[in-house]
C-alpha atoms as a PDB file:
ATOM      1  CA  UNK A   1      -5.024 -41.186   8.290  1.00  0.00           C
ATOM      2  CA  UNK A   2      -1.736 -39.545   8.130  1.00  0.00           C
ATOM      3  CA  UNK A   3       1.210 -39.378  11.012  1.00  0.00           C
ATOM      4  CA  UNK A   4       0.010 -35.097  10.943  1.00  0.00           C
ATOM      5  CA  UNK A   5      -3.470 -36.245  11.012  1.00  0.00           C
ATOM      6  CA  UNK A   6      -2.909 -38.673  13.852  1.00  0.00           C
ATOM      7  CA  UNK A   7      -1.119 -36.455  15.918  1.00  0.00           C
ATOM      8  CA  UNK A   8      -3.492 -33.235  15.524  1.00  0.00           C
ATOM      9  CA  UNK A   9      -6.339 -36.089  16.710  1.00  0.00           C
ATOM     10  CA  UNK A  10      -4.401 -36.748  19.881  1.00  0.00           C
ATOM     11  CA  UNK A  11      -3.449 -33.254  20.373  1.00  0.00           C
ATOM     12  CA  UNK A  12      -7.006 -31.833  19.941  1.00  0.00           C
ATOM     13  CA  UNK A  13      -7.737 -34.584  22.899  1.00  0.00           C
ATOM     14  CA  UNK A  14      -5.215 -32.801  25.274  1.00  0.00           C
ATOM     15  CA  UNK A  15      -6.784 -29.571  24.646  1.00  0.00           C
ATOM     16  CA  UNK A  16     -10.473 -30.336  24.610  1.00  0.00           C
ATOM     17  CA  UNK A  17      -9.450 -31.679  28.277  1.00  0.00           C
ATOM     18  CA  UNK A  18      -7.544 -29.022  29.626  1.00  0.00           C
ATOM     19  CA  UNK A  19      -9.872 -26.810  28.508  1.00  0.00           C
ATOM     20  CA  UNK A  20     -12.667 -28.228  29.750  1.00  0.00           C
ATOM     21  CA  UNK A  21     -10.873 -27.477  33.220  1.00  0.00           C
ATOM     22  CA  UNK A  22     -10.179 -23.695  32.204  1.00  0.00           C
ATOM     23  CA  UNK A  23     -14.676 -23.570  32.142  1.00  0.00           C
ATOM     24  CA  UNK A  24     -14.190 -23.671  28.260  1.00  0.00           C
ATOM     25  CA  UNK A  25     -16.224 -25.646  25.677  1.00  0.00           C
ATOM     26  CA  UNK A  26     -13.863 -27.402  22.929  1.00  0.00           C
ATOM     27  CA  UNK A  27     -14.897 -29.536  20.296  1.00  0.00           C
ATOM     28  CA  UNK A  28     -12.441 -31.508  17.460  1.00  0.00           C
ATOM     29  CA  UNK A  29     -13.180 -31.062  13.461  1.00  0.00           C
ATOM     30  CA  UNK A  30     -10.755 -33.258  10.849  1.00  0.00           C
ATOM     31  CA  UNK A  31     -11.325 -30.172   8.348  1.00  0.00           C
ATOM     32  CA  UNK A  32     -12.488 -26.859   7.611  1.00  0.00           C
ATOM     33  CA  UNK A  33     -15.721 -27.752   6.122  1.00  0.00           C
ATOM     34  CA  UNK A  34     -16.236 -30.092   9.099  1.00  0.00           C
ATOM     35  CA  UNK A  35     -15.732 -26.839  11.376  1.00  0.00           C
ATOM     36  CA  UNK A  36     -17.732 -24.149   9.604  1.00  0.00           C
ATOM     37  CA  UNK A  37     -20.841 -26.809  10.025  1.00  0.00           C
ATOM     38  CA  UNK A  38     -19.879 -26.893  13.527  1.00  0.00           C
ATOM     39  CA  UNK A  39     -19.854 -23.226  14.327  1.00  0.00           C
ATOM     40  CA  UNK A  40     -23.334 -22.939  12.269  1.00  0.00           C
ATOM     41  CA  UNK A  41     -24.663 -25.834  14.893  1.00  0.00           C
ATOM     42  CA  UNK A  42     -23.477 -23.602  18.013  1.00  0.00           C
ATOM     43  CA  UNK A  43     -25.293 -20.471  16.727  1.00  0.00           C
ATOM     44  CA  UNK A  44     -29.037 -20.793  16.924  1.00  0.00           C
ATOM     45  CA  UNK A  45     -31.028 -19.005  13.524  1.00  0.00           C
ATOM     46  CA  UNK A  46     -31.788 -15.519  14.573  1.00  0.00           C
ATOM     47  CA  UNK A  47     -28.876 -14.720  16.760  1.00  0.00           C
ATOM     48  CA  UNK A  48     -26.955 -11.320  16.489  1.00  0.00           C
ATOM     49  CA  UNK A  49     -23.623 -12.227  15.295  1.00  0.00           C
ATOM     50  CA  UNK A  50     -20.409 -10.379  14.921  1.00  0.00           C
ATOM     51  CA  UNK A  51     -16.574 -11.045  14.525  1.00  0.00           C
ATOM     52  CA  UNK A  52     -12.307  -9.961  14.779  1.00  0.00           C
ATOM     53  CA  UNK A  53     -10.221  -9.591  12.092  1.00  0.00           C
ATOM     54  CA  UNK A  54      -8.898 -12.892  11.353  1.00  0.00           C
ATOM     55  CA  UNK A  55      -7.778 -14.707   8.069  1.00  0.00           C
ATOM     56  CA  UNK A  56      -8.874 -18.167   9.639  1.00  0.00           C
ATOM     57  CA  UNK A  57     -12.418 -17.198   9.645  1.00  0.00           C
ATOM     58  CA  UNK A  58     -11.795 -16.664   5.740  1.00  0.00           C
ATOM     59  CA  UNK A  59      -9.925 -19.476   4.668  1.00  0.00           C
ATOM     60  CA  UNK A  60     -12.156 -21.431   6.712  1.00  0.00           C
ATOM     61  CA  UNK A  61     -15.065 -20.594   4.468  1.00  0.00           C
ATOM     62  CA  UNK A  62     -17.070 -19.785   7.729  1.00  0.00           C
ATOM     63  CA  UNK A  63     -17.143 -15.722   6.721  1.00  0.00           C
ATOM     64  CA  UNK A  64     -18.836 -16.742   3.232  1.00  0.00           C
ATOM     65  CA  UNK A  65     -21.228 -19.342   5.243  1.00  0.00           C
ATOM     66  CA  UNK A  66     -22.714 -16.850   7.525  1.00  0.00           C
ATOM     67  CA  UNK A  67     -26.544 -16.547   5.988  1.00  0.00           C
ATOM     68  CA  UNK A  68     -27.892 -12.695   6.622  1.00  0.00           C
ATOM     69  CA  UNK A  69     -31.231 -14.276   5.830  1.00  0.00           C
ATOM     70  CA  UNK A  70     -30.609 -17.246   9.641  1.00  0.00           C
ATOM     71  CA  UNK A  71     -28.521 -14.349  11.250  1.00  0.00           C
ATOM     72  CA  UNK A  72     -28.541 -10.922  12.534  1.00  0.00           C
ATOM     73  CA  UNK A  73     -25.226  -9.891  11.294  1.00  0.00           C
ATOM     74  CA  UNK A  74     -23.366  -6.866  12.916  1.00  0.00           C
ATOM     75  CA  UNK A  75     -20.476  -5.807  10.559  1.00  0.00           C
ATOM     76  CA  UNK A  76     -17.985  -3.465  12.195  1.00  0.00           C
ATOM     77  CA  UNK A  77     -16.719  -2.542   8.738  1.00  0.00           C
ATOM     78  CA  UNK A  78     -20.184  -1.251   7.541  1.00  0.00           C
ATOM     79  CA  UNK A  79     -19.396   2.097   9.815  1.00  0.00           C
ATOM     80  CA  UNK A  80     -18.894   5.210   7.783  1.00  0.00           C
ATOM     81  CA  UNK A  81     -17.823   7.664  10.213  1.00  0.00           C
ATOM     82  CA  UNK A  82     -16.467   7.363  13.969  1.00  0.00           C
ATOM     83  CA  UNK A  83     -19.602   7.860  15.645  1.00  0.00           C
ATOM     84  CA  UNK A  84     -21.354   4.839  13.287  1.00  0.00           C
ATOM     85  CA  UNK A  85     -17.843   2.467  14.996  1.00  0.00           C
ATOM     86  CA  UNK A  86     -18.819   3.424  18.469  1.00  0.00           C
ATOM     87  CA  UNK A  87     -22.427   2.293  17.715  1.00  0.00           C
ATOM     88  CA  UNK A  88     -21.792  -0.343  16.076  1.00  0.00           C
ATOM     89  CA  UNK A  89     -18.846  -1.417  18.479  1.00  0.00           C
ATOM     90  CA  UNK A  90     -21.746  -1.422  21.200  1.00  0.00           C
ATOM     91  CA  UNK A  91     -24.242  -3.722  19.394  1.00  0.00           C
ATOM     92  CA  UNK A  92     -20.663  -5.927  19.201  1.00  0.00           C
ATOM     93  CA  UNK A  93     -20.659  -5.820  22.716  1.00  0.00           C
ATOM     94  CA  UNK A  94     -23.430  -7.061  23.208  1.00  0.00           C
ATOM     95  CA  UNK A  95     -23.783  -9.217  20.507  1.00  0.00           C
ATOM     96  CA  UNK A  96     -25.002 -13.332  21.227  1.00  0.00           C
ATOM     97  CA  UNK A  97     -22.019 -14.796  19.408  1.00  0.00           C
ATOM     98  CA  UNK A  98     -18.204 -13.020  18.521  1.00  0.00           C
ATOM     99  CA  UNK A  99     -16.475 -15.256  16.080  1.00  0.00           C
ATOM    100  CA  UNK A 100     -12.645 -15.064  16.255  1.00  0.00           C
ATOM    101  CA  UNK A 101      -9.452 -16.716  15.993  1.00  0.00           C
ATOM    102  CA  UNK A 102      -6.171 -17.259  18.156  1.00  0.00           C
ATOM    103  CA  UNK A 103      -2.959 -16.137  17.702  1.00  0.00           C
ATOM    104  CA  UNK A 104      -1.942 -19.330  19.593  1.00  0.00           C
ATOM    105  CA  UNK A 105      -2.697 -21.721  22.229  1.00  0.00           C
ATOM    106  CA  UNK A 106      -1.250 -23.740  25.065  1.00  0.00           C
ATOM    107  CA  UNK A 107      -0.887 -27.854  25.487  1.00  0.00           C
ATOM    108  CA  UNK A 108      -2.308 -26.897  28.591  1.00  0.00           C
ATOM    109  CA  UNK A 109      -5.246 -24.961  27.131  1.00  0.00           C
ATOM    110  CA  UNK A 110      -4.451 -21.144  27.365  1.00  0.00           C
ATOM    111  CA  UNK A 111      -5.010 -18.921  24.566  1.00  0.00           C
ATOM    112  CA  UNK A 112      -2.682 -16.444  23.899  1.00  0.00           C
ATOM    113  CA  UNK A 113      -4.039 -13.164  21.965  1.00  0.00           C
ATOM    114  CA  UNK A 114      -1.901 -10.178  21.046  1.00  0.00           C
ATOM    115  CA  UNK A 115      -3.978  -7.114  19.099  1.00  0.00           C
ATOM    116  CA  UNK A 116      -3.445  -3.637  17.951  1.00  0.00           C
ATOM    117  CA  UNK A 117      -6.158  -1.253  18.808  1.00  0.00           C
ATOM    118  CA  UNK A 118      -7.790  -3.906  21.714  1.00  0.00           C
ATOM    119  CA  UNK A 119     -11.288  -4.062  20.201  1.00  0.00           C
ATOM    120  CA  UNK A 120     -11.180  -7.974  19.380  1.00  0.00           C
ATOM    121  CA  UNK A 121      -9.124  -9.221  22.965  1.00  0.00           C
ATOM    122  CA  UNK A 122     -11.952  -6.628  24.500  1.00  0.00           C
ATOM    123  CA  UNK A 123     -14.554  -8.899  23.322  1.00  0.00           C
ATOM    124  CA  UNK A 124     -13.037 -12.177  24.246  1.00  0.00           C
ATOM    125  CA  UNK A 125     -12.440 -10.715  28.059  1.00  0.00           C
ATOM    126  CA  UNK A 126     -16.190  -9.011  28.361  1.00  0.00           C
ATOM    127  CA  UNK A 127     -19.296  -8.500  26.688  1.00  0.00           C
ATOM    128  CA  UNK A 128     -20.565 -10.882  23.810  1.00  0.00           C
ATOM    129  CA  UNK A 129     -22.760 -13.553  25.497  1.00  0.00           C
ATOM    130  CA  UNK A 130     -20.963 -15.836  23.579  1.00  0.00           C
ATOM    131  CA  UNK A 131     -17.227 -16.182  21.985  1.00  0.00           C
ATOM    132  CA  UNK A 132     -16.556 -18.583  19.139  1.00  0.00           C
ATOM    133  CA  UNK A 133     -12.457 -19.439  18.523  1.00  0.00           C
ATOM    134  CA  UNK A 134     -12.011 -21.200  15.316  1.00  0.00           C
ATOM    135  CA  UNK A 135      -8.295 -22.204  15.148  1.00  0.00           C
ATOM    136  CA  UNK A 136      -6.225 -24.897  13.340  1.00  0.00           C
ATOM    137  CA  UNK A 137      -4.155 -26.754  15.507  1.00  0.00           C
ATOM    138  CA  UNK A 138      -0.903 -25.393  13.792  1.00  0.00           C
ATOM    139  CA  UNK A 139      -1.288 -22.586  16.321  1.00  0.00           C
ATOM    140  CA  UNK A 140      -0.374 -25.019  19.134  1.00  0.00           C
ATOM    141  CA  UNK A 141       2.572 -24.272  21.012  1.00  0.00           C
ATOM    142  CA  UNK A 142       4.154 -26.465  24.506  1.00  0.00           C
ATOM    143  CA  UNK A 143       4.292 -23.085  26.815  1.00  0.00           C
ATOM    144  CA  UNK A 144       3.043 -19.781  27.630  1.00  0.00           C
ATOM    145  CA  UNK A 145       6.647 -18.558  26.123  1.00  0.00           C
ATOM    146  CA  UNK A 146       6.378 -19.900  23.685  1.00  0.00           C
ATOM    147  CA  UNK A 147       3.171 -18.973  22.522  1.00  0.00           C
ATOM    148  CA  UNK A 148       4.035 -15.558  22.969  1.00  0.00           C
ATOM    149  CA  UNK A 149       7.412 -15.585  20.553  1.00  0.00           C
ATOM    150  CA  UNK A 150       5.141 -17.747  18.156  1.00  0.00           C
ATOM    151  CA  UNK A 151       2.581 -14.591  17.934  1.00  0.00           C
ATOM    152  CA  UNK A 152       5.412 -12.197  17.599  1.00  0.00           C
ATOM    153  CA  UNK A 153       7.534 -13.993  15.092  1.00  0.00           C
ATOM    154  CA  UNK A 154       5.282 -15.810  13.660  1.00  0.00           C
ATOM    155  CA  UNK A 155       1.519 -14.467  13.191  1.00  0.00           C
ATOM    156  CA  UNK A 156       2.447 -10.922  13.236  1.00  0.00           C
ATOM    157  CA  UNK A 157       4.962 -10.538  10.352  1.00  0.00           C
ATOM    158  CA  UNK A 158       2.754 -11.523   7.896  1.00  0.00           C
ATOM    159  CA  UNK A 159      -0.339  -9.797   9.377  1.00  0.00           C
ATOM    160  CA  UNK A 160       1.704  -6.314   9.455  1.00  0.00           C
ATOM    161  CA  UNK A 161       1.841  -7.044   5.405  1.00  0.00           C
ATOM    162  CA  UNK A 162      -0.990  -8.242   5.120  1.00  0.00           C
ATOM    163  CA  UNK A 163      -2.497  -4.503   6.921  1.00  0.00           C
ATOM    164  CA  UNK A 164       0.076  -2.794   4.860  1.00  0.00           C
ATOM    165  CA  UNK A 165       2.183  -1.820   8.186  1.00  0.00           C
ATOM    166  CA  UNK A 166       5.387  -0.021   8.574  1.00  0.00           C
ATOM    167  CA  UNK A 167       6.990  -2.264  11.430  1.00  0.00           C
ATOM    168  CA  UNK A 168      10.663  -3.787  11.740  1.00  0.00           C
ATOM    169  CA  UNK A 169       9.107  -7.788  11.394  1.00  0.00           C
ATOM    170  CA  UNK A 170       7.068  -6.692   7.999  1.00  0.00           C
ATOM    171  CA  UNK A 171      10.356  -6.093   6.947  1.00  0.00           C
ATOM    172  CA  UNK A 172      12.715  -9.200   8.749  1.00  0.00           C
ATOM    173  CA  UNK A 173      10.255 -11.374   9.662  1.00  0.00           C
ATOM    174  CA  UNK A 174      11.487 -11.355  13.416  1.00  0.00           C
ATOM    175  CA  UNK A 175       9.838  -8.863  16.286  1.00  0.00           C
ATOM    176  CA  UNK A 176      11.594  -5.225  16.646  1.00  0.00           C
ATOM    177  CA  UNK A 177       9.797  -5.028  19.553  1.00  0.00           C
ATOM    178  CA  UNK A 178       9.133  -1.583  18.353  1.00  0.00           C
ATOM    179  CA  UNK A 179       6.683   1.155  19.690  1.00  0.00           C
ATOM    180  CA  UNK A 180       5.748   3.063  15.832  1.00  0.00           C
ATOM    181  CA  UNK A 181       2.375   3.818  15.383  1.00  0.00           C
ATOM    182  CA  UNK A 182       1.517   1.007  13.053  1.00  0.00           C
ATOM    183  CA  UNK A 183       2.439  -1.323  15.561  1.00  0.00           C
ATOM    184  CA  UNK A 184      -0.203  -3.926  16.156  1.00  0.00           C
ATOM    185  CA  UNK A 185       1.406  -5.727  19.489  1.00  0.00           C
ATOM    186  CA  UNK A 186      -0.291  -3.462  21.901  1.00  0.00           C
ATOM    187  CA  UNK A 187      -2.315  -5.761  24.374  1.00  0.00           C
ATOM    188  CA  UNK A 188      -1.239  -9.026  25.590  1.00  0.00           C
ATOM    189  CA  UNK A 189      -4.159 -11.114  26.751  1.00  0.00           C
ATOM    190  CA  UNK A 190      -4.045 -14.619  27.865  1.00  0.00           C
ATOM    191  CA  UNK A 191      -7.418 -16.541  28.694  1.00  0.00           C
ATOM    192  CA  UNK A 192      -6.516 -19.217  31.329  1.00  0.00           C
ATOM    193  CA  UNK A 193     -10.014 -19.919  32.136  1.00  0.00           C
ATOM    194  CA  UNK A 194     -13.137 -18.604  31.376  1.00  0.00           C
ATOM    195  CA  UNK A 195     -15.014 -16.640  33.893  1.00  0.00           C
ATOM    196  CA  UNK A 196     -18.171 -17.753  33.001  1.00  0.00           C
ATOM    197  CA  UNK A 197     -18.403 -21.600  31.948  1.00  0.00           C
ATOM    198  CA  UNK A 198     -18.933 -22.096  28.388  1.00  0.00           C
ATOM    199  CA  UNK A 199     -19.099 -18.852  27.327  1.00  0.00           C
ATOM    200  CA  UNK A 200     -15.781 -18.935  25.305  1.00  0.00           C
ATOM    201  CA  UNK A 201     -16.486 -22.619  23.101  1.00  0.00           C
ATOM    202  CA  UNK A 202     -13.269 -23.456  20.929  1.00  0.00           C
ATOM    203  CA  UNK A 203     -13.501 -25.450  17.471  1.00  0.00           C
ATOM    204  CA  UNK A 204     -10.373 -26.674  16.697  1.00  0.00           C
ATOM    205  CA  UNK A 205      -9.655 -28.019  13.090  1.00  0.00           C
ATOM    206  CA  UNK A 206      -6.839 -30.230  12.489  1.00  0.00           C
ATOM    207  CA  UNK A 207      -5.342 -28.226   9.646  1.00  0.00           C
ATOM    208  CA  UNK A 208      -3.267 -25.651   9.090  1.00  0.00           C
ATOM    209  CA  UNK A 209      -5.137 -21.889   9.151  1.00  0.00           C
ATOM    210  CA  UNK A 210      -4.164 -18.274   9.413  1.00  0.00           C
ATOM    211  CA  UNK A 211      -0.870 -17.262  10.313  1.00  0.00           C
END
């Protein structure tokens, strides 16, 4: 085991007991492949599944893992027109499992969102029976402060270029704090507990995933 390895071990201990406090589920995976198998486990064969945009559910693997054939998959991106999105944002809603990501997390077990258009922070707050947060433990930060300048200057940048936006930190890398319309820092949203215990269940992986 590396000194990394070590510490994401002992970290991922911290969390899984401050979140425990918070009502939240959290369980520890060494790897990716380790964490897909554990997100499979929590979702029983036959359950309507859905998910956010995130580029941790894909370089997990766990997007390519989920079976059509075990699982009732709602795809948001298989609406055509804007009446097909409301429809299919409503079977979301009420969906038996949300998968998702963070864009970081407290030592002390917050999780710190920050999203565009609201749709994915919507379902963490209300609606899917259950919410799944797959996150490597790079997204670890000591504060709520910090977490916050860690989504802005770090996870946003390269998710404005990654959605092709026109924004001052696809450009420098650093927040503008600007108000264009392709600006995807809308909604803050920190979880410091969940509402109803268990409901949000948090696999974190000790590597590095997502931005």
């Amino acid at each position: 085991m590396t000194p990394k390895q070590a510490y994401y071990e002992r970290v991922a201990k911290t969390l899984i007991k401050n979140m425990e406090r918070r009502q939240m589920e959290a369980y520890y995976c060494a790897d990716r492949a380790t964490a897909v198998q554990k997100v499979l486990e929590l979702m029983p064969h036959g359950s309507s599944v859905a998910w956010g945009g995130s580029v941790t559910l894909t370089e997990s693997g766990l997007m390519d893992a989920l079976d059509p054939g075990l699982y009732n998959i709602i795809d948001r991106a298989a609406a055509k027109t804007k009446e097909e999105q409301r429809e299919l944002y409503g079977k979301i809603c009420g969906c038996d499992f949300f998968l998702m990501s963070t864009n970081a997390m407290t030592l002390d077990g917050e999780l710190v969102n920050i999203d565009g258009r609201g749709n994915r922070v919507a379902f963490l707050c209300y609606g899917p029976e259950n919410v799944i947060v797959l996150t490597g433990l790079n997204k670890v930060t000591p504060d709520l402060e910090s977490a916050i300048q860690r989504v802005q200057n770090v996870a946003a940048p390269p998710n404005t270029i990654r959605l092709n936006c026109d924004t001052p930190c696809s450009v420098t890398g650093r927040c503008g704090d600007c108000y264009g319309p392709d600006s995807i820092c809308s909604s803050i949203v920190i979880t410091r507990r969940s509402h109803f215990p268990n409901r949000i269940k948090v696999v974190l992986v000790g590597e590095e995933l997502g931005f």
